[in-house]
C-alpha atoms as a PDB file:
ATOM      1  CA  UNK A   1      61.790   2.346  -3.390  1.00  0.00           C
ATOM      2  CA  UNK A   2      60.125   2.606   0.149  1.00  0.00           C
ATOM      3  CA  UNK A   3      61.685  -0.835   0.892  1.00  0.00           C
ATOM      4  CA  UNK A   4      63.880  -3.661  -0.103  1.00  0.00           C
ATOM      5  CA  UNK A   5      63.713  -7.477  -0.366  1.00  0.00           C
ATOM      6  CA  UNK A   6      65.084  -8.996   2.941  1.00  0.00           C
ATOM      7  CA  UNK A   7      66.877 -11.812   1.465  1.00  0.00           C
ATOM      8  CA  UNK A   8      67.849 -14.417   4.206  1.00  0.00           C
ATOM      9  CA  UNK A   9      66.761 -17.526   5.182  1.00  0.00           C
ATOM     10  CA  UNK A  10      63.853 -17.972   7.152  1.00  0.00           C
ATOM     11  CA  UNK A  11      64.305 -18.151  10.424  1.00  0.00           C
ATOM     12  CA  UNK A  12      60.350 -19.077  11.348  1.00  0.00           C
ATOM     13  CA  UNK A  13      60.325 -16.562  14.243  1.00  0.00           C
ATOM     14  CA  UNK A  14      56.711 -17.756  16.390  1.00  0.00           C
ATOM     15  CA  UNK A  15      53.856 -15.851  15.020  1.00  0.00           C
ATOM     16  CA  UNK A  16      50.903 -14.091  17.399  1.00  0.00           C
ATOM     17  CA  UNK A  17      49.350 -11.521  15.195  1.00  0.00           C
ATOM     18  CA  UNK A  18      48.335 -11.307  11.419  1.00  0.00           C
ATOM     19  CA  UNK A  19      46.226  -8.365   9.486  1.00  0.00           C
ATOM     20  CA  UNK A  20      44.294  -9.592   7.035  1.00  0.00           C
ATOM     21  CA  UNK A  21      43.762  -7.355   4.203  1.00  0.00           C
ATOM     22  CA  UNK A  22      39.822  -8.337   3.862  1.00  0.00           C
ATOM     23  CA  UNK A  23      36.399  -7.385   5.842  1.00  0.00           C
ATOM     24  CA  UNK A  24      35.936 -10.031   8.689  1.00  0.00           C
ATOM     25  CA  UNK A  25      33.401 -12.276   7.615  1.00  0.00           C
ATOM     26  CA  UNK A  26      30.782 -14.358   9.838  1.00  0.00           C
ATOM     27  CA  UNK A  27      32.493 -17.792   9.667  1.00  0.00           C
ATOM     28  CA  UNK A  28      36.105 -18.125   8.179  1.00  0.00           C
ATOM     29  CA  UNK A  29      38.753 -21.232   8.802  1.00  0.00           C
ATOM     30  CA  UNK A  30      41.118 -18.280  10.350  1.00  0.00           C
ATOM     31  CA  UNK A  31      39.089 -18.437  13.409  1.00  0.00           C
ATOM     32  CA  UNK A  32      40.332 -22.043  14.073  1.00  0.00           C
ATOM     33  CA  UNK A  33      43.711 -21.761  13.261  1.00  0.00           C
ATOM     34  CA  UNK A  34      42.830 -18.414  15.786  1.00  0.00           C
ATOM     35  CA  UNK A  35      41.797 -20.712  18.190  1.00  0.00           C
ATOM     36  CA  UNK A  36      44.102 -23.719  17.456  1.00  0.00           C
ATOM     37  CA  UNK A  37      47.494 -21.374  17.601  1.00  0.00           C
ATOM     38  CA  UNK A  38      46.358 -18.410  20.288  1.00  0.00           C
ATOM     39  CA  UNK A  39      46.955 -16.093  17.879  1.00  0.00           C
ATOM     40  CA  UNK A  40      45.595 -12.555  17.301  1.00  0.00           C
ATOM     41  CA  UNK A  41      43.620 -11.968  13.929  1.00  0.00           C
ATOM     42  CA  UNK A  42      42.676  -8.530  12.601  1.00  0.00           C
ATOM     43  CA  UNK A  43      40.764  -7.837   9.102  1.00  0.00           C
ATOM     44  CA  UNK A  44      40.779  -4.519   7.350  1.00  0.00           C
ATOM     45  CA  UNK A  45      39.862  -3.827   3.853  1.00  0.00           C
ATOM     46  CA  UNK A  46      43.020  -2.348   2.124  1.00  0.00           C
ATOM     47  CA  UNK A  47      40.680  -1.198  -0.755  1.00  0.00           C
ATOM     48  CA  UNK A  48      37.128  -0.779  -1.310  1.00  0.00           C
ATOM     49  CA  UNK A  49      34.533  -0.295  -4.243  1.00  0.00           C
ATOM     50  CA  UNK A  50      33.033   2.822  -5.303  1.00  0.00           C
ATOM     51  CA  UNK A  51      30.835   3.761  -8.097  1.00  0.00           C
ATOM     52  CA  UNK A  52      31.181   6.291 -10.663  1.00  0.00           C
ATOM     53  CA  UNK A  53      28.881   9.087 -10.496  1.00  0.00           C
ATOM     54  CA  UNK A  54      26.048   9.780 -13.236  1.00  0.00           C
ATOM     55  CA  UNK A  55      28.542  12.399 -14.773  1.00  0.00           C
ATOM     56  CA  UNK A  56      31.722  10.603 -14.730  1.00  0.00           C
ATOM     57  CA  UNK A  57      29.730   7.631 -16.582  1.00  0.00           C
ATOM     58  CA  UNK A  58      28.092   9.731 -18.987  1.00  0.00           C
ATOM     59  CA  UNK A  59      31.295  10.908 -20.477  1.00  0.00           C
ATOM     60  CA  UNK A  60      31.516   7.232 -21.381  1.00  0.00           C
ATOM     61  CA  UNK A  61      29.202   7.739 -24.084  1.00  0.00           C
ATOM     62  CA  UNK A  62      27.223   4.516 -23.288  1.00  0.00           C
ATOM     63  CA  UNK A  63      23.690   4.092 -22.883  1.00  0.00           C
ATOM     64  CA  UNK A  64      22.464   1.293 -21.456  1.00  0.00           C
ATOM     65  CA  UNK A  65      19.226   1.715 -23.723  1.00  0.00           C
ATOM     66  CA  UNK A  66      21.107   1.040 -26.502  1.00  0.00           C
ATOM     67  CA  UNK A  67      22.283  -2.517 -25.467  1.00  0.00           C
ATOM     68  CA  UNK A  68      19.671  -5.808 -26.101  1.00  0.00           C
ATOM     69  CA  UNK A  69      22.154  -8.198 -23.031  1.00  0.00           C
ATOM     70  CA  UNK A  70      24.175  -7.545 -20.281  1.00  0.00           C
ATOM     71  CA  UNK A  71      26.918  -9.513 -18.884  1.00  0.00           C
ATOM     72  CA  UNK A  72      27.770  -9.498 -15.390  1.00  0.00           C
ATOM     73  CA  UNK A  73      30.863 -10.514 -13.595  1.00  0.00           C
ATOM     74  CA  UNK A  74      29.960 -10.099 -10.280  1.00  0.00           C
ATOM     75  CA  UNK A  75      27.395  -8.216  -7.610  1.00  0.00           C
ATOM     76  CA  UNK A  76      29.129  -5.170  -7.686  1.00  0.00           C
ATOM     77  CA  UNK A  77      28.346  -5.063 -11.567  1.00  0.00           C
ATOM     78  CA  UNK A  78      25.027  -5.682 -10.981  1.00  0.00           C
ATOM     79  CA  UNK A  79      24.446  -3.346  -7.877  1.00  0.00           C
ATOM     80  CA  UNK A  80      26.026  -0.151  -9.994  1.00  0.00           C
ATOM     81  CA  UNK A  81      24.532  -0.620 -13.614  1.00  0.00           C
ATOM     82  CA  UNK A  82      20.935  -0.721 -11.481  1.00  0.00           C
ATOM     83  CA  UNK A  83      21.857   2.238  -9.580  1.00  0.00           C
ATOM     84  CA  UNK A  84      22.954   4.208 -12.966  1.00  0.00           C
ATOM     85  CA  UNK A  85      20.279   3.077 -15.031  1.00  0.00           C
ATOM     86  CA  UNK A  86      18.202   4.881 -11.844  1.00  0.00           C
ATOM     87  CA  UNK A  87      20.217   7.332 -11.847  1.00  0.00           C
ATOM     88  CA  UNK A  88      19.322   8.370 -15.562  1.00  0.00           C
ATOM     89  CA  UNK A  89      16.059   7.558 -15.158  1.00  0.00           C
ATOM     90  CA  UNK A  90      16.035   4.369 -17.179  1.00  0.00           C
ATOM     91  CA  UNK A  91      14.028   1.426 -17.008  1.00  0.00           C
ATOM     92  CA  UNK A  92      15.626  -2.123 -18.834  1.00  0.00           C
ATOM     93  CA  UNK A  93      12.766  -3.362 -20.862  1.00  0.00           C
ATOM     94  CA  UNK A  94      11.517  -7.070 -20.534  1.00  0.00           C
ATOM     95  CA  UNK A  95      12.941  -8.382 -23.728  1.00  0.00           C
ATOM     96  CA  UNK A  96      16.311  -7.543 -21.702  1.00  0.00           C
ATOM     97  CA  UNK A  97      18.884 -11.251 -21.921  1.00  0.00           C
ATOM     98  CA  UNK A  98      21.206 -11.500 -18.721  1.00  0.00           C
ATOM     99  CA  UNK A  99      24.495 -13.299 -18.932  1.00  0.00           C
ATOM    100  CA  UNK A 100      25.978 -14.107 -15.804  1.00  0.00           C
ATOM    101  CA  UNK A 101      29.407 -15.875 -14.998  1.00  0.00           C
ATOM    102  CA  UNK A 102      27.907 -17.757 -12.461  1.00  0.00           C
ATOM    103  CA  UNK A 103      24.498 -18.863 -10.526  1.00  0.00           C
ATOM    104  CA  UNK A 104      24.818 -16.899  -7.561  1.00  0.00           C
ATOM    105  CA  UNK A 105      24.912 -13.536  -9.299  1.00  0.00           C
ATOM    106  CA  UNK A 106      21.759 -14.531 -11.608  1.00  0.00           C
ATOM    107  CA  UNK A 107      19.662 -14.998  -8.498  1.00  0.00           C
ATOM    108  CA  UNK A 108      21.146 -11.760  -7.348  1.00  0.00           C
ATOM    109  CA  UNK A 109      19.231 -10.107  -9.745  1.00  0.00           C
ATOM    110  CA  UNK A 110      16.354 -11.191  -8.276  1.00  0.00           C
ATOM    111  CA  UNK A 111      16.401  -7.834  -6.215  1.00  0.00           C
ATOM    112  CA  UNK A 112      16.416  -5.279  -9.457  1.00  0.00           C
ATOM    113  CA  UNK A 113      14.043  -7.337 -12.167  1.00  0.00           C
ATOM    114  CA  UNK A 114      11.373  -9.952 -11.780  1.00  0.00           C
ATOM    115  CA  UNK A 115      13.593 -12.669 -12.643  1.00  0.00           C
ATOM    116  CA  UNK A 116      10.333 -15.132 -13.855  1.00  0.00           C
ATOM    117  CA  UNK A 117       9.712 -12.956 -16.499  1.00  0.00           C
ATOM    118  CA  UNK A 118      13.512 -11.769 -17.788  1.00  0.00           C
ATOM    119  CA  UNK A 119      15.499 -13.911 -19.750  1.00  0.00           C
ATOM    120  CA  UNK A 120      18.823 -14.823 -17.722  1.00  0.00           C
ATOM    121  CA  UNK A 121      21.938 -17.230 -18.390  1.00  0.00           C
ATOM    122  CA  UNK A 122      24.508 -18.469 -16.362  1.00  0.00           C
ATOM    123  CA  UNK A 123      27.735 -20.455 -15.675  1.00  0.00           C
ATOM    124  CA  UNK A 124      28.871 -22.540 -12.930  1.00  0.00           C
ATOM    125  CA  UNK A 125      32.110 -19.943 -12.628  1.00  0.00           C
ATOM    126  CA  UNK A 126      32.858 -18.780 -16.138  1.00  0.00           C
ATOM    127  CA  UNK A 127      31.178 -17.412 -19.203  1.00  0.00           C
ATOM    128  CA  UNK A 128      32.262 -20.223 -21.815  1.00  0.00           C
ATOM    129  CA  UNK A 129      30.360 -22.594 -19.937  1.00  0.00           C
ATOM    130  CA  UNK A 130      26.936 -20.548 -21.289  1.00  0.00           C
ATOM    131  CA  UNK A 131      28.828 -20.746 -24.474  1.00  0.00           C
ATOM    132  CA  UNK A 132      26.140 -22.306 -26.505  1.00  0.00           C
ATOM    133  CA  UNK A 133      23.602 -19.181 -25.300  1.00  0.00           C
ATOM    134  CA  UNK A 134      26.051 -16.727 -26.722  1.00  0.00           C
ATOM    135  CA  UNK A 135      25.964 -18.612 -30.225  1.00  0.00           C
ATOM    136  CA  UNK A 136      22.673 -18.579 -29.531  1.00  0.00           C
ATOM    137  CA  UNK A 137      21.845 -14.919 -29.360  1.00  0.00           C
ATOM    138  CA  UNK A 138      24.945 -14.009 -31.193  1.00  0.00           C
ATOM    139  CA  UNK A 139      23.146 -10.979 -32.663  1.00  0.00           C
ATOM    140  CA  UNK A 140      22.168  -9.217 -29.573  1.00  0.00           C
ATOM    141  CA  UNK A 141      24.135  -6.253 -28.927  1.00  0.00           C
ATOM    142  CA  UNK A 142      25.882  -6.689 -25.076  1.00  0.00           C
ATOM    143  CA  UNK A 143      27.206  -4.930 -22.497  1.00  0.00           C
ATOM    144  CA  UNK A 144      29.879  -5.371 -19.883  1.00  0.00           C
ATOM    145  CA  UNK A 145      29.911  -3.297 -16.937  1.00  0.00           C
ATOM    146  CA  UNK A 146      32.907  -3.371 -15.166  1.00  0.00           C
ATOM    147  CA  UNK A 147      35.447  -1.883 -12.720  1.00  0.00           C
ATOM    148  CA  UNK A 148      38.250   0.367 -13.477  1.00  0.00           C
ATOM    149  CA  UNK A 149      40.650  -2.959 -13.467  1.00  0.00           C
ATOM    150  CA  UNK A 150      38.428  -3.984 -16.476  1.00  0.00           C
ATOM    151  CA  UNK A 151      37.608  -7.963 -16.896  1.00  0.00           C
ATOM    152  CA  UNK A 152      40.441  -9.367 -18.958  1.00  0.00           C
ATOM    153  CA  UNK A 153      39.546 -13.220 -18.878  1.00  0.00           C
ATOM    154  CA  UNK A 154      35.682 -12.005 -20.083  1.00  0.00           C
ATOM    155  CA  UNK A 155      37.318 -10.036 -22.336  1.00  0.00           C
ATOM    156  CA  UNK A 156      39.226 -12.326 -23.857  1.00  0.00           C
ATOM    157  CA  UNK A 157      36.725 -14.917 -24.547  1.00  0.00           C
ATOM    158  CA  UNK A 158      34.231 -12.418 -26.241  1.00  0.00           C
ATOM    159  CA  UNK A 159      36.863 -11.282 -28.119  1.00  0.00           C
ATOM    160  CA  UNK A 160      37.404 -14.579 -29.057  1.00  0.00           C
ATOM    161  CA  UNK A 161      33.762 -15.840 -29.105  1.00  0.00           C
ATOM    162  CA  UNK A 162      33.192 -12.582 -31.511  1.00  0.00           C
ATOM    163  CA  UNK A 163      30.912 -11.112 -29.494  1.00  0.00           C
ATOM    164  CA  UNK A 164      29.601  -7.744 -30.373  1.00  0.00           C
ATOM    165  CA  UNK A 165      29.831  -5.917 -26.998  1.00  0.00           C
ATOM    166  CA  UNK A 166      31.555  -2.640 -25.439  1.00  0.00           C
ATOM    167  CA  UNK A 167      32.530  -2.611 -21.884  1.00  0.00           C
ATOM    168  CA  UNK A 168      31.500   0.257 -19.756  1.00  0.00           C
ATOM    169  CA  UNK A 169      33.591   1.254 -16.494  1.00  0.00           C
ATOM    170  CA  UNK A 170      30.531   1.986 -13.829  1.00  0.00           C
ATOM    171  CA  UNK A 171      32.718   1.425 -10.463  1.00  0.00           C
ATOM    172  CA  UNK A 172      36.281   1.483  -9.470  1.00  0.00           C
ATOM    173  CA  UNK A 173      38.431  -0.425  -6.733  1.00  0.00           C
ATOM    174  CA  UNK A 174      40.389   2.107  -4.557  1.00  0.00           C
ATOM    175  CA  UNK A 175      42.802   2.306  -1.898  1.00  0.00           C
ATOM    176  CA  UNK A 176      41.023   2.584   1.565  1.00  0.00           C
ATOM    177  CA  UNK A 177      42.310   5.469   3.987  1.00  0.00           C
ATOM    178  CA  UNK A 178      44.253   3.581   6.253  1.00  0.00           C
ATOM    179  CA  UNK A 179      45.267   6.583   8.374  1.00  0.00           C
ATOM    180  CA  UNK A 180      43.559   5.338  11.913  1.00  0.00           C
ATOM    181  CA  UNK A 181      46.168   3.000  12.274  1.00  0.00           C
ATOM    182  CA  UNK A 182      49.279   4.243  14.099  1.00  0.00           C
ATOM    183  CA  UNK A 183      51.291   1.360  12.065  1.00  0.00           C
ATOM    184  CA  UNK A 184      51.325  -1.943  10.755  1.00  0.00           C
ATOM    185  CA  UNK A 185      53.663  -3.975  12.958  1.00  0.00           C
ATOM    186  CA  UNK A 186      51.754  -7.573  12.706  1.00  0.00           C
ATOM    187  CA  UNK A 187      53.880 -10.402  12.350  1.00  0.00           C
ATOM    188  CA  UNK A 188      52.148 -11.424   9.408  1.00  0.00           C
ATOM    189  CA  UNK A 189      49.968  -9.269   6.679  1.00  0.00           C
ATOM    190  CA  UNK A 190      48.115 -10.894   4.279  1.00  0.00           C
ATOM    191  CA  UNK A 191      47.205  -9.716   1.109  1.00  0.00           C
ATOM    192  CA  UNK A 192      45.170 -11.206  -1.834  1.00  0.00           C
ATOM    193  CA  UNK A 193      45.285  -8.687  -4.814  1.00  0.00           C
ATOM    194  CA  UNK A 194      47.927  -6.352  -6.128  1.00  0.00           C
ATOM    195  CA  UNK A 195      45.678  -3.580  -5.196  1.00  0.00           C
ATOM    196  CA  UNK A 196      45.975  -4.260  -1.612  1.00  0.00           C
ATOM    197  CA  UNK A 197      49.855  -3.984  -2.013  1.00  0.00           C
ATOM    198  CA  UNK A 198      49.135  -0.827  -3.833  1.00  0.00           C
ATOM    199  CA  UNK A 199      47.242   0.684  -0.558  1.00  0.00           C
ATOM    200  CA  UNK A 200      50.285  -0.584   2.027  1.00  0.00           C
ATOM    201  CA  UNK A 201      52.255   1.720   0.331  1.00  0.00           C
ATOM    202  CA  UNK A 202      49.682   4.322  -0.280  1.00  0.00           C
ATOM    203  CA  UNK A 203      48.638   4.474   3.249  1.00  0.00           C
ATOM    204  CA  UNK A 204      52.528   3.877   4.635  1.00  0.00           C
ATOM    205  CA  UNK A 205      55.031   5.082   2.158  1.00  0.00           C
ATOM    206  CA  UNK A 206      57.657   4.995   4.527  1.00  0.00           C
ATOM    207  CA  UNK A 207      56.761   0.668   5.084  1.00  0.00           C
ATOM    208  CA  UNK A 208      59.538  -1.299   5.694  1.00  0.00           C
ATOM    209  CA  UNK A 209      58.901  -5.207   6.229  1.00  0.00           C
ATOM    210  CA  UNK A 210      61.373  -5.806   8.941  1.00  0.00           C
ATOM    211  CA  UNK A 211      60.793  -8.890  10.765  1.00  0.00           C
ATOM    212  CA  UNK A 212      56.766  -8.654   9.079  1.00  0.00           C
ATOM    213  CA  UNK A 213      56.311 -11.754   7.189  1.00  0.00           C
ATOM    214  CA  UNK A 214      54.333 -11.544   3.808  1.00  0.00           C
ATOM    215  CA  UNK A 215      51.195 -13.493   2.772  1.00  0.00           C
ATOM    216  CA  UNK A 216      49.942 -13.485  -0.954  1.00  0.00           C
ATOM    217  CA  UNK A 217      47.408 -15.534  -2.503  1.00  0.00           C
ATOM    218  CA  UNK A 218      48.276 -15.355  -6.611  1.00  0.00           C
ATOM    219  CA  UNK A 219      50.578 -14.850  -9.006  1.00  0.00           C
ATOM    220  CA  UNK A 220      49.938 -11.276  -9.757  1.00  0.00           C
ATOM    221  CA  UNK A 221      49.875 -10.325  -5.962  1.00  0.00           C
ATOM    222  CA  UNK A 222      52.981 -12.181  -5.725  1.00  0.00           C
ATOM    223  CA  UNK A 223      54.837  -9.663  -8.183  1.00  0.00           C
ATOM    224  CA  UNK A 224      53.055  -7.374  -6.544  1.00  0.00           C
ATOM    225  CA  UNK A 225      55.042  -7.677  -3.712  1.00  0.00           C
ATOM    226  CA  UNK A 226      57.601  -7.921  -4.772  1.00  0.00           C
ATOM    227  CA  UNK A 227      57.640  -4.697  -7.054  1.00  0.00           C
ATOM    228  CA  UNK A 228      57.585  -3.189  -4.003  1.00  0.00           C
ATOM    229  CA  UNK A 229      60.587  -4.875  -2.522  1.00  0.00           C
ATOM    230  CA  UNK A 230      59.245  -6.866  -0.461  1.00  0.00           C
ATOM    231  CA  UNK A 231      60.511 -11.071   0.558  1.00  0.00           C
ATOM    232  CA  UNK A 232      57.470 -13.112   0.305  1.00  0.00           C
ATOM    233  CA  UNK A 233      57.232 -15.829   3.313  1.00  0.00           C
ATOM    234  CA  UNK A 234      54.189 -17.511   2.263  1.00  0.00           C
ATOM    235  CA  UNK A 235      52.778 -17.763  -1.210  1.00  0.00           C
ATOM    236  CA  UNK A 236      48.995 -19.782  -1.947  1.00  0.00           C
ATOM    237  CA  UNK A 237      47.579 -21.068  -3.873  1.00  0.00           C
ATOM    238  CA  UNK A 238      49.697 -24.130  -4.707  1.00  0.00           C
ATOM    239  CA  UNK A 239      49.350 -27.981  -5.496  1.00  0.00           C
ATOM    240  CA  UNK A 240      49.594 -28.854  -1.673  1.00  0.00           C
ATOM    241  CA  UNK A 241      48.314 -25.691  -0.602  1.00  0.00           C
ATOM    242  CA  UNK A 242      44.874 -24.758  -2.096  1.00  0.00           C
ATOM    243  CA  UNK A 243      44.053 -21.737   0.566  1.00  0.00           C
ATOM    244  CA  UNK A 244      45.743 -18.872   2.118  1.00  0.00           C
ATOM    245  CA  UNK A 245      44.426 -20.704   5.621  1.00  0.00           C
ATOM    246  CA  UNK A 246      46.337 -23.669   4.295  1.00  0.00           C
ATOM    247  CA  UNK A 247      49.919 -21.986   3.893  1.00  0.00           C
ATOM    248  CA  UNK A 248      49.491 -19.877   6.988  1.00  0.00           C
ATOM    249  CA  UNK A 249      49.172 -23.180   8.830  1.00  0.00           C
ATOM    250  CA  UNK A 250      51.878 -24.893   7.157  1.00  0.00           C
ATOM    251  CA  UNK A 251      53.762 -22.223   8.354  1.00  0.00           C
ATOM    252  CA  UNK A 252      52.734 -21.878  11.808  1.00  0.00           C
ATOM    253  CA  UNK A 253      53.271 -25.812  11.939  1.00  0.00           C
ATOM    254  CA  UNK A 254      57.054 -24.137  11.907  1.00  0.00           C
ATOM    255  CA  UNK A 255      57.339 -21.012  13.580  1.00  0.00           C
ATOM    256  CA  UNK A 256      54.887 -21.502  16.631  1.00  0.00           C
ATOM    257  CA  UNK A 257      55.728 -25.445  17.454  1.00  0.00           C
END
């Protein structure tokens, strides 16, 4: 194993820098606690999305002519089945249903069909809360286009639900090349998907944590991390800690007082 735990109690050693493992968005609480604690914040995607060519999804077997409703899980679903279904030359006719897990990705369809004239559902956050629109339509034949990490909670309520449907991988989350960067020597890297853990050691199989203190938001980043070996110092979400922004300052509340 590239590295091991470092078992010892916390010594809350002041914090200046932190990489976070995402793309730096326009407005994010980390720019206050920035601001608030004079620290140094850097974002880098660890992993990125990339679609499967016409080829690789034709292998699959699955035409999207064949299917009556689609499901989608999120933009990236909806930016790659459009881009494949242009790719093979295939139009989705109007009687086409749209299930979506939540509002914002139905009015992201807005940019591939004329939404006033397609017939589209959607949830607050989840897919059981359309669940009367899948009882509904229960004979309509559905797709789910996914990711190569597949969609386990969708899955398991359409399994459940007895849905007839057959999932279709159309793009896959990858490590990013991380090579531009000499090293990682933050004080603090934060991570919020096993995948991202993944790419640390990808990119840097020789890693070692050191004095680097370790940031996970979830459960399955959490063992993750420490798969890998490596001490977690702060863990979110959690009853008095909702976000990752949260436990960082909880922490720095410590280390940089």
């Amino acid at each position: 194993m590239a590295t091991t735990a470092k078992q010892y109690e916390e010594k809350y050693k002041a914090i200046k820098t932190i990489l976070v493992s995402q793309p730096k968005p326009e407005k994010s609480p980390y720019f206050n606690l920035e601001k608030k604690y004079g620290l140094k914040i850097d974002w880098r995607p660890f992993i990125h999305v990339e679609g499967l060519t016409e080829r690789e999804f034709r292998k699959q077997r699955v035409y999207p002519a064949d299917f009556t409703a689609i499901i989608f899980t999120s933009k990236n679903a909806v930016d790659h089945f459009f881009r494949l279904c242009e790719d093979m030359r295939h139009t989705m006719p109007m009687s086409t249903r749209y299930f979506c897990t939540s509002e914002a990705i139905a009015n992201y369809l807005q940019k591939f069909i004329d939404y006033r004239k397609r017939k589209v559902f959607f949830g607050h956050r989840e897919l059981k809360e359309i669940d009367r629109y899948f009882t509904k339509f229960k004979a309509e034949k559905f797709l789910l286009p996914c990711s190569n990490l597949g969609s386990k909670r969708v899955k398991a309520y359409l399994d459940n639900k007895k849905v007839n449907y057959t999932e279709a991988e159309m793009y896959r989350t990858v490590a990013s090349d991380l090579s531009d960067l000499s090293d990682v020597k933050y004080d603090v890297l934060v991570f919020f998907s096993p995948l991202g853990i993944k790419s640390l050691f990808i990119n840097f199989p020789d890693f070692v944590q050191g004095e680097t203190r370790i940031a996970v938001f979830g459960e399955q980043t959490a063992q993750a991390a420490e798969e890998h070996g490596l001490y977690i110092n702060i863990k979110a979400p959690a009853p008095d800690v909702p976000s990752m922004t949260s436990a960082l300052e909880n922490y720095l509340k410590i280390s940089n007082k």
